[in-house]
Protein backbone atom coordinates (compact mmCIF):
# COMPACT_ATOMS: atom_id res chain seq x y z
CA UNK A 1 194.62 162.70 139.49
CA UNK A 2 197.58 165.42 139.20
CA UNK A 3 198.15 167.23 142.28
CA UNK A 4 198.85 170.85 142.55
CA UNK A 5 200.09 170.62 145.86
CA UNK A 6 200.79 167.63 148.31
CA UNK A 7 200.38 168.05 152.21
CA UNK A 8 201.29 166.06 154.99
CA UNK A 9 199.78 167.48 158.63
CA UNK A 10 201.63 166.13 161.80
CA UNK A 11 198.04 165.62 163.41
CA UNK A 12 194.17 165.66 162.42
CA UNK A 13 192.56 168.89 163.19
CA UNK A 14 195.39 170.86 162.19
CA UNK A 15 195.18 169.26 158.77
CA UNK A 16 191.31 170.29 159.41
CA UNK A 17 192.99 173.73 159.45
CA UNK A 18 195.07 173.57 156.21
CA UNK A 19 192.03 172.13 154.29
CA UNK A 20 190.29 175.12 155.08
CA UNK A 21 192.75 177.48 154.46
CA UNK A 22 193.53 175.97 150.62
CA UNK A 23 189.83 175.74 150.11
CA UNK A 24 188.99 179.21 150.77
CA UNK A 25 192.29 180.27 148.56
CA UNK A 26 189.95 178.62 145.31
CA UNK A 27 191.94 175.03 145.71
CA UNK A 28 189.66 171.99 145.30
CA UNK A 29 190.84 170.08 148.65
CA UNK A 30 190.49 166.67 150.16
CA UNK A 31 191.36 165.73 154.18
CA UNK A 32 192.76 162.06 154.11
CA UNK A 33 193.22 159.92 157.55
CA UNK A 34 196.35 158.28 156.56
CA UNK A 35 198.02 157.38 153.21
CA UNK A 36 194.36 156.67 151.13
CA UNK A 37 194.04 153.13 150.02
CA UNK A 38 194.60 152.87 146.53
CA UNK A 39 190.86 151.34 146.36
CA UNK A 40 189.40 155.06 147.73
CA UNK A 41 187.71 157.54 145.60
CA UNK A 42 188.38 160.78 145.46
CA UNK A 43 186.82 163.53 143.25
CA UNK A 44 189.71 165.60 141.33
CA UNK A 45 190.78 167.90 142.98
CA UNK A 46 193.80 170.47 143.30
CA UNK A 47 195.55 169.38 146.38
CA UNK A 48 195.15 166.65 149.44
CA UNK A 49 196.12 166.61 153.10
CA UNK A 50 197.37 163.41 154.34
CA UNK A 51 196.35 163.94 158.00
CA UNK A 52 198.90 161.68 160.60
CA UNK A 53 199.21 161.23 164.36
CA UNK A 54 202.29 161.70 164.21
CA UNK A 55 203.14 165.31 166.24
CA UNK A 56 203.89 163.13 169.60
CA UNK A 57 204.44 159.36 168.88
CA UNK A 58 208.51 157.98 168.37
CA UNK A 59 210.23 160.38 165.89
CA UNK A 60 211.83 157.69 163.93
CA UNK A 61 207.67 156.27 163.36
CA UNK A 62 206.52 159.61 162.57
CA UNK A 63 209.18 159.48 160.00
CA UNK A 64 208.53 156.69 158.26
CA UNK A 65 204.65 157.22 158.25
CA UNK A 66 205.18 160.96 156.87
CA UNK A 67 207.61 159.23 154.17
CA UNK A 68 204.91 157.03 152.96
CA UNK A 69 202.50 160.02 152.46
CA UNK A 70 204.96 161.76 150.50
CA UNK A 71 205.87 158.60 148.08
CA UNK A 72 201.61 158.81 148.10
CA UNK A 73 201.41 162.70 146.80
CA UNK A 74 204.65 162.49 145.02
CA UNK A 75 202.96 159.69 142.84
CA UNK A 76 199.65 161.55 141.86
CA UNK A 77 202.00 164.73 140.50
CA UNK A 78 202.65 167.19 143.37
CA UNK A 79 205.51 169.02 142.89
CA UNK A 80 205.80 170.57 146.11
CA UNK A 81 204.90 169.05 149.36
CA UNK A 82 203.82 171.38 152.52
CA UNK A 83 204.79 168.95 155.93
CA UNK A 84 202.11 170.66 157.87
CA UNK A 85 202.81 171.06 161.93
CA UNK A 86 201.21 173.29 164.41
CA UNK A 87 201.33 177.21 164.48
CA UNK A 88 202.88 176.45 167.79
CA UNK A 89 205.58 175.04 166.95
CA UNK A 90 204.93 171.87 169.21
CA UNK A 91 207.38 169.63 169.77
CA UNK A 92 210.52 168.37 172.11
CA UNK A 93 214.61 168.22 171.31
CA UNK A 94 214.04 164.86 170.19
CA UNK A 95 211.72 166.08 167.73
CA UNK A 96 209.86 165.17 165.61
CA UNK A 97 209.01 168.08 163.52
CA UNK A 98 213.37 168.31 162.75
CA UNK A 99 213.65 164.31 161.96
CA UNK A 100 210.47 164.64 159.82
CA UNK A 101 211.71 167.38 157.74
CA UNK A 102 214.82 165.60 157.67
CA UNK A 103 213.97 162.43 156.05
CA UNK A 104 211.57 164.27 153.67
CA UNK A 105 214.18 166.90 152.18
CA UNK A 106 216.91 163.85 151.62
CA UNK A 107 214.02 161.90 149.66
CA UNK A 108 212.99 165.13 147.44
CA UNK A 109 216.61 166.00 146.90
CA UNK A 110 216.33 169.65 147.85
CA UNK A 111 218.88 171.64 149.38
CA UNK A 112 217.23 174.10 151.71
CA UNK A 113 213.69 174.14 153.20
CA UNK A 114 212.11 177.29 154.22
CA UNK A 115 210.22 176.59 157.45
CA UNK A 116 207.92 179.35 159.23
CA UNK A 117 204.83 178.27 161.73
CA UNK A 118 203.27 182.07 161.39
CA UNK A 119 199.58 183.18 160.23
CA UNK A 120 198.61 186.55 161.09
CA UNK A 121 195.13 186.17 160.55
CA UNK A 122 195.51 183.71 164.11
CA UNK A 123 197.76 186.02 165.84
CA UNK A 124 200.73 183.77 165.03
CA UNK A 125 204.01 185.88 164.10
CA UNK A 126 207.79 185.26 163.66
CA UNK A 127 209.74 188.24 164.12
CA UNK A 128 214.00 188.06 164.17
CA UNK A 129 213.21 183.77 164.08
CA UNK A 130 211.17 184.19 167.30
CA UNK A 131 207.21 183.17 167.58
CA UNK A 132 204.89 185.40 169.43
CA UNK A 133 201.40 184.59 169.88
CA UNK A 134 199.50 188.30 169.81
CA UNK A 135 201.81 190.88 171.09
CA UNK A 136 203.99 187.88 173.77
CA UNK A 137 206.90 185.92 172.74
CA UNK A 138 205.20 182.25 172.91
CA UNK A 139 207.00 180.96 175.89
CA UNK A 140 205.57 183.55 177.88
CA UNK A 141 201.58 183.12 176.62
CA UNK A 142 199.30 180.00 177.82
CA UNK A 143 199.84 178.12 175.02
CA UNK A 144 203.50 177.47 176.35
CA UNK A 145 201.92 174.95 178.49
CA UNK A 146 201.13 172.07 175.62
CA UNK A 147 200.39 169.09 177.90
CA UNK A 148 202.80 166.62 175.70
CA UNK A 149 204.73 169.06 173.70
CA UNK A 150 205.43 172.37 176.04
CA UNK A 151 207.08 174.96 174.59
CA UNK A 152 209.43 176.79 176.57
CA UNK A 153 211.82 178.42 173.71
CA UNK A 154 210.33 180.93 171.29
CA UNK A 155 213.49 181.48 169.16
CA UNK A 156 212.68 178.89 166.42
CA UNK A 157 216.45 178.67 164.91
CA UNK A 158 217.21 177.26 168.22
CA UNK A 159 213.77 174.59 168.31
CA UNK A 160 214.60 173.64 165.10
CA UNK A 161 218.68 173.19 165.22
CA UNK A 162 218.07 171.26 168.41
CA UNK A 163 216.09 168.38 167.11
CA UNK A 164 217.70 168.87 163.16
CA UNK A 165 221.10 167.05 162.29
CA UNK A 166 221.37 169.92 159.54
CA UNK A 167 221.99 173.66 160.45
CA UNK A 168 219.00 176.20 160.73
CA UNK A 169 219.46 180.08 159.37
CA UNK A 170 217.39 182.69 159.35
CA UNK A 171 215.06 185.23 156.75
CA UNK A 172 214.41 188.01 158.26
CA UNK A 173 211.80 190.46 158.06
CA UNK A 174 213.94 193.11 156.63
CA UNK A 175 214.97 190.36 153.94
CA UNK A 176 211.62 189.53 153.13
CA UNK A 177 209.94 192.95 152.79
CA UNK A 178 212.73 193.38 150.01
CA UNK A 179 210.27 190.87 147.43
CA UNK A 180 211.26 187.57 146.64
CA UNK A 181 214.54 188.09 145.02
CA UNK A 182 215.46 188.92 148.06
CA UNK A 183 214.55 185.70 149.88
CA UNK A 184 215.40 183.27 146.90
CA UNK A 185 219.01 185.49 147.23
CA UNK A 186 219.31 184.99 151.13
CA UNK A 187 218.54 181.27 150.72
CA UNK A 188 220.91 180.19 148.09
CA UNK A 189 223.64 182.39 150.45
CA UNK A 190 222.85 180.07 153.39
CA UNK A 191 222.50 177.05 151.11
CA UNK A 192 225.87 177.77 150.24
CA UNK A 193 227.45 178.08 153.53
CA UNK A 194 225.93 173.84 153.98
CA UNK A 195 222.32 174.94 155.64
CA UNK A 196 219.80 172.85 155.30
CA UNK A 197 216.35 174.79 156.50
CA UNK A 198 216.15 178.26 157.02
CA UNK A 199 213.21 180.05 159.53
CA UNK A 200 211.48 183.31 158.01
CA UNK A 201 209.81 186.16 159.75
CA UNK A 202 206.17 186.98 158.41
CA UNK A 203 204.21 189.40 160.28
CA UNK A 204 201.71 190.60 158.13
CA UNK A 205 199.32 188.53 156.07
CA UNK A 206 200.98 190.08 153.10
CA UNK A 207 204.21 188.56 153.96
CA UNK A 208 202.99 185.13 153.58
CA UNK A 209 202.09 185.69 149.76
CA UNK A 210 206.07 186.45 149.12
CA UNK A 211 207.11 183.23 150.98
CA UNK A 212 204.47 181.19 149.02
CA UNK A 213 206.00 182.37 145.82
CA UNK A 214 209.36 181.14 147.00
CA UNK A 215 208.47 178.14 148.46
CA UNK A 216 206.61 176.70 145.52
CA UNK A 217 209.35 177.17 143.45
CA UNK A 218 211.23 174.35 145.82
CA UNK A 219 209.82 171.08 146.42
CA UNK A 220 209.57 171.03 150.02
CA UNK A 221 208.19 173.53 152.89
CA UNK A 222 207.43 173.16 156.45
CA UNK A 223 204.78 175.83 158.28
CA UNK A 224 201.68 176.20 159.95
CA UNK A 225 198.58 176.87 157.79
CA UNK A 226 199.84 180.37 156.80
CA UNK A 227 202.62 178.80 154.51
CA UNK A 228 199.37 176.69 152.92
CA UNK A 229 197.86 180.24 151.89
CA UNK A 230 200.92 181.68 150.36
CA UNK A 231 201.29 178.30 148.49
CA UNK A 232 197.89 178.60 147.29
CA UNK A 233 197.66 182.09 146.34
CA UNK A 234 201.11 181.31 144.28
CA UNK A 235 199.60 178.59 142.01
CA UNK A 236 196.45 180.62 141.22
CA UNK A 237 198.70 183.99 140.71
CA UNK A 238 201.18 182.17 138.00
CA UNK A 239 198.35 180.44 136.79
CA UNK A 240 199.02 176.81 138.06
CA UNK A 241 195.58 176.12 139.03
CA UNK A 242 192.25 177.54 138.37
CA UNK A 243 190.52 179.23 141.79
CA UNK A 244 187.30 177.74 142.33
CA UNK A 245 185.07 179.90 144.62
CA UNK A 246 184.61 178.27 148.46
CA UNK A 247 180.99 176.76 148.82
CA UNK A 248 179.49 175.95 151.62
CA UNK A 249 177.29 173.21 149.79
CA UNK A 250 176.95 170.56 152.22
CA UNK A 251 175.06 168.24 150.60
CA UNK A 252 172.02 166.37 151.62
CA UNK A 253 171.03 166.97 155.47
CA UNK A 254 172.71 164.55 158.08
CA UNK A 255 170.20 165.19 160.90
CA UNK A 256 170.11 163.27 164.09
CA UNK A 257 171.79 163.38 167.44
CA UNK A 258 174.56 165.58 168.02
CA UNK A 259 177.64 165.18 170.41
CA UNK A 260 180.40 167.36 171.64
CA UNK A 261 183.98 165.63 172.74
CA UNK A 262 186.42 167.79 174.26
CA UNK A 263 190.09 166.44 175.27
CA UNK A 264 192.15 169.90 174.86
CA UNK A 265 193.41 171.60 177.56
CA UNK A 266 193.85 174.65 176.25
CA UNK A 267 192.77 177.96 177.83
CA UNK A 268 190.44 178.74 175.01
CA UNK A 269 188.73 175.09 174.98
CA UNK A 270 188.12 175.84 179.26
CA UNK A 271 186.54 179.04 178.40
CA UNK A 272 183.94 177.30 175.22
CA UNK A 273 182.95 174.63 177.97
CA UNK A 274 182.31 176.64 180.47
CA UNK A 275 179.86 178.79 178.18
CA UNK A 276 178.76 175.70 176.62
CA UNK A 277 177.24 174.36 179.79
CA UNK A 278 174.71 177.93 179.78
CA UNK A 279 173.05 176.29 176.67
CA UNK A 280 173.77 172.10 176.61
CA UNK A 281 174.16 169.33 179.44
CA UNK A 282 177.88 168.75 180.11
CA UNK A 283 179.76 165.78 181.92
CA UNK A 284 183.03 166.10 183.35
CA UNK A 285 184.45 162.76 183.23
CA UNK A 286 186.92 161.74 185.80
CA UNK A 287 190.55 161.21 184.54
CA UNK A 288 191.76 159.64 187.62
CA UNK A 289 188.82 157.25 187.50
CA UNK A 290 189.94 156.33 184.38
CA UNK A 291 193.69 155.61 184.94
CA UNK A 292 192.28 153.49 188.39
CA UNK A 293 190.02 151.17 186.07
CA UNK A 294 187.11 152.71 186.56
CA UNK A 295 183.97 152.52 183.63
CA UNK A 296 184.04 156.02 183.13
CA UNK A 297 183.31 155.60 179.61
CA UNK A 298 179.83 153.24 180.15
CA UNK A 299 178.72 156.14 182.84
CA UNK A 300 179.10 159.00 180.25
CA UNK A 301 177.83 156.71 177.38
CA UNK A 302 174.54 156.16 179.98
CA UNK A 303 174.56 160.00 180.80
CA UNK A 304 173.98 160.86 177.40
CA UNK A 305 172.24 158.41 176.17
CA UNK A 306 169.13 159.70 178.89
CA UNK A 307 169.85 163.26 177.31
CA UNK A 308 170.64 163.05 173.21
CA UNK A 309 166.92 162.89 172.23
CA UNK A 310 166.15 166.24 173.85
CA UNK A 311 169.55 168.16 172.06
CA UNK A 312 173.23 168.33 172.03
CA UNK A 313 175.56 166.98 174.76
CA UNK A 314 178.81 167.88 176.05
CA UNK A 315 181.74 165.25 177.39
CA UNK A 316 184.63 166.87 178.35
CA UNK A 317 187.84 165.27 179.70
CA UNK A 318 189.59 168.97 179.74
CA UNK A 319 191.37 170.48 183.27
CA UNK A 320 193.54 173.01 184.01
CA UNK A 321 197.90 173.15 182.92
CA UNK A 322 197.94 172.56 186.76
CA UNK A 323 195.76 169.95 186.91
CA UNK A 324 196.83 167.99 184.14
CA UNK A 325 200.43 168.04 185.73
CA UNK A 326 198.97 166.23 189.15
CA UNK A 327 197.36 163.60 187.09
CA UNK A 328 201.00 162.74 184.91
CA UNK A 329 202.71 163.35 188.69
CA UNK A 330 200.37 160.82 189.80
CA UNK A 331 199.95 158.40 186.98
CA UNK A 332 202.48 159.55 184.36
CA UNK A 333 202.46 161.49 181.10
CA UNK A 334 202.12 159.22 178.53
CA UNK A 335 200.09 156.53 180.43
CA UNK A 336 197.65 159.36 181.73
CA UNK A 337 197.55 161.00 177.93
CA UNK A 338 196.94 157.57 176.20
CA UNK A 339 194.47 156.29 177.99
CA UNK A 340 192.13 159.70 178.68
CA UNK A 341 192.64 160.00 174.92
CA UNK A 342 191.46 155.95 173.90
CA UNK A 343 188.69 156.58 176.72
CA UNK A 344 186.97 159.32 174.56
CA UNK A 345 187.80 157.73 171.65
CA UNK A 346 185.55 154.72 172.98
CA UNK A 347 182.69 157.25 173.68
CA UNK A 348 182.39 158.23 170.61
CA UNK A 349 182.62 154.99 168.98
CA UNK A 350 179.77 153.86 171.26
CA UNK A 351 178.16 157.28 170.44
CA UNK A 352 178.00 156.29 167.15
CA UNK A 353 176.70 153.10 167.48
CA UNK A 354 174.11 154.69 169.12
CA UNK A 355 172.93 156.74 166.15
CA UNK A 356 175.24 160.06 166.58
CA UNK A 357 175.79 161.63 163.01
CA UNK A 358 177.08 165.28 164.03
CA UNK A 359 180.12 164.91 166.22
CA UNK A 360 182.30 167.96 167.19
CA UNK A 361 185.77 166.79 168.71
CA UNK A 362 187.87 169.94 170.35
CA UNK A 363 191.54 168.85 170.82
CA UNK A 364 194.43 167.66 168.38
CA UNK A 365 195.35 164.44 170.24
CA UNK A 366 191.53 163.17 171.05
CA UNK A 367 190.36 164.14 167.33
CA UNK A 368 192.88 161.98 166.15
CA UNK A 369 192.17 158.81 168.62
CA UNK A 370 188.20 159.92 167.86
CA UNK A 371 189.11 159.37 163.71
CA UNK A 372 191.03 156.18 164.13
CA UNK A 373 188.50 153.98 166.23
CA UNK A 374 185.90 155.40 163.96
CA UNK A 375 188.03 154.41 160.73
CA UNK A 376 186.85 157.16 158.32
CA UNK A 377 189.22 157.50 155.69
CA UNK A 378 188.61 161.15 154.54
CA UNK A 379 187.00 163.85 154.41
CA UNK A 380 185.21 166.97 151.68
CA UNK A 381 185.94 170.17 153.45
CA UNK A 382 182.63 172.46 153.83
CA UNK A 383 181.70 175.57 155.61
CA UNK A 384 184.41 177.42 157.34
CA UNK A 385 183.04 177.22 161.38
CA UNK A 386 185.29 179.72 162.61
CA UNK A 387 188.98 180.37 161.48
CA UNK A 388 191.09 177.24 160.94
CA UNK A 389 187.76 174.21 161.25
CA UNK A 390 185.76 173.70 159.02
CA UNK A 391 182.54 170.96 158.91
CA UNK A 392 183.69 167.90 157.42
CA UNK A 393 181.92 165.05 155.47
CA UNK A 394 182.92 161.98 155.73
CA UNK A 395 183.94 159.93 152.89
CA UNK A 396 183.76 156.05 152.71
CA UNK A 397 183.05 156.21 156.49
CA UNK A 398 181.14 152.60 158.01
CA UNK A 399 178.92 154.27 159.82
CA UNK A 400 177.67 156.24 156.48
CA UNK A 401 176.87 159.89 156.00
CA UNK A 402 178.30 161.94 159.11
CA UNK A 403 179.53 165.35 159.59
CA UNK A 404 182.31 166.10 161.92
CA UNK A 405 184.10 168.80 163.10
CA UNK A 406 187.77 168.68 164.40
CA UNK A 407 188.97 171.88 166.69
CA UNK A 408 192.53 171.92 167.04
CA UNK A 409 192.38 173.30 171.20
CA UNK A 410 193.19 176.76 171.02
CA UNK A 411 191.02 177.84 167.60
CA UNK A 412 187.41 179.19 168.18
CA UNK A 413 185.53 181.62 169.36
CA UNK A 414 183.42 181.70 173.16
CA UNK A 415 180.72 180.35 171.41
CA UNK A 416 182.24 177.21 169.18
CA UNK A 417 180.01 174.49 170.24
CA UNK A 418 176.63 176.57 169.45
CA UNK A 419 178.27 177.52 166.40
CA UNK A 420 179.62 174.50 165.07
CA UNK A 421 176.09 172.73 165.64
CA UNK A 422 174.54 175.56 164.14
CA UNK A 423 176.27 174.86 160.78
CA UNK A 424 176.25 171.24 160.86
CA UNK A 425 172.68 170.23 159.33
């Protein structure tokens, strides 16, 4: 296998998102959970994600595991590695998404990274080095309020040269509609001056094509999904790889019970439970049962198990920004986090056991605890769900043919759970 392009997402259903973004570009694409085993099989293809855990853990872990996944991608030919974060931005000072890119650019040998979380098409934008999410600067829209990782600064050269030990610049917009001599001009002025990674404006989707060209001439990028389509475009335009059309082919039929998870927090993931509960039985598990010892897990596990022969279910450990901050108040952060998120995970292990084959998972952090205990190694990326998660069959999974679906918290429409099980045959 000769990779086109190498990725490395800093959690699981925004690698989800990438996968789905390079796939509908015409790039053959494979989600990993972790560095593959050298013992998997994977078809050829033109690129892989190597989806990590690693947006919120220690930065200097999240370092070393990303380094391993490059050493991975750099040995099956890719040129150019994409470290994949969220369109958000999340993270603290301490990191890690700075230390990450870090380590990475000192191992590839390149002297300056361009970095930019934006993708129109989601109502991401970075205008003058600062994020707005629709027409608001991010720290003043909901999504500010990122239960582990809030985000409280929308001027990115600031994030970034907070939690970076090299010095951040900036592309702007009036830079970048100038074409890519332009940019490649602007970054070999700040590489000069001794900066390391330099933040770029994109606004509209065209912008993102320009950056792609520029970026794949380097060996190292940083960016939210939008970065992964101007990457992708580039090797098809100059001929690098051949676009293969997007096909919703999803094999043979899965069938069986279907279950919903939802851990995110997120304004939009409220709103898709609350509709969901019009057309599916929903539980609300208690989250301060759970940190007090309670079996909160065996009661939902019962509660469904009375209800999955007659149709979907819903169990949701989702509450409010101000209700999440009583329970860390009361119990805190990471301790309440950790074990809400290793509770769900245990649901859907037992869900599985049960017979569950179609499982939809809504939120970063529980997707990825959901993946681990289930120990599916990767995934073929299928139909596109809504923008940014797509239906995913497993690969070398235990439990055999599933289908999952992986909703980073704020992606979807009203509807998602209908949809998603609508799609997921």
């Amino acid at each position: 296998m000769t990779l086109a392009l190498g990725c490395i997402a800093d959690d699981y259903t925004g690698a989800s998102d990438l996968a789905n973004t390079l796939t509908r570009a015409g790039l053959r694409t494979v989600q990993t959970i972790g560095v593959p085993a050298d013992d998997l099989k994977l078809p050829e293809v033109d690129a892989v994600v190597v989806s990590l855990k690693s947006r919120s853990i220690e930065a200097g872990l999240a370092v070393s595991r990303s380094r391993a996944a490059e050493k991975w991608l750099r040995g099956r030919g890719a040129s150019h590695v994409l470290f994949k974060i969220c369109s958000t931005f999340d993270s603290t000072d301490a990191g890690n998404i700075g230390p990450v890119m870090g380590a990475l650019r000192a191992d590839c040998g390149e002297g300056i990274v361009l970095v930019t979380p934006a993708f129109p098409e989601t109502g991401r934008t970075v205008y003058q080095g600062n994020l707005f999410v629709g027409a608001v600067p991010l720290n003043e829209s909901p999504l500010k309020d990122h239960p582990l990782n809030p985000m409280h600064d929308s001027n990115l050269v600031r994030v970034l040269a907070r939690q970076s030990r090299t010095q951040v610049g900036l592309v702007d917009l009036a830079t970048l509609a100038r074409g890519a001599e332009a940019v490649r001009a602007r970054l070999a002025e700040l590489s000069g001056k001794g900066i390391g990674a330099a933040i770029i404006d994109a606004v509209f989707d065209r912008d993102l094509e320009t950056i792609g060209l520029v970026a794949a001439e380097h060996r190292l990028s940083v960016g939210a999904s939008g970065i992964g389509l101007g990457l992708a475009r580039a090797l098809v335009s100059t001929g690098k790889v051949k676009s293969v059309a997007a096909s919703s082919e999803q094999g043979a039929a899965v069938g069986g019970a279907v279950a919903c998870l939802a851990g995110s927090c997120s304004h939009a993931t409220l709103q898709q439970i609350a509709n969901a509960e019009r057309v599916m039985p929903v539980l609300h598990v208690d989250p301060d049962r759970i940190l007090t010892g309670a079996n909160e897990a065996q009661r939902a596990l019962d509660w469904a198990k009375e209800r999955l022969a007659q149709g979907p279910v819903l169990i949701a450990s989702s509450a409010t920004p101000a209700d999440v901050a009583a329970l860390q108040a009361r119990h805190g952060r990471d301790a309440a986090g950790h074990a809400i998120e290793q509770t769900m995970a245990d649901i859907a292990e037992n869900l599985v056991k049960s017979g569950v084959r179609r499982l939809i998972v809504a939120g970063g952090e529980t997707s990825g605890a959901v993946v681990d205990r289930l120990g599916i190694p990767g995934f073929l990326v299928g139909a596109e769900i809504a923008a940014g998660v797509p239906v995913l069959r497993a690969v070398g999974a235990e439990a055999g043919d599933m289908l999952l679906a992986l909703k980073s918290g704020n992606f979807g429409g009203p509807e998602f759970f209908a949809d998603a099980i609508g799609l997921m045959r």
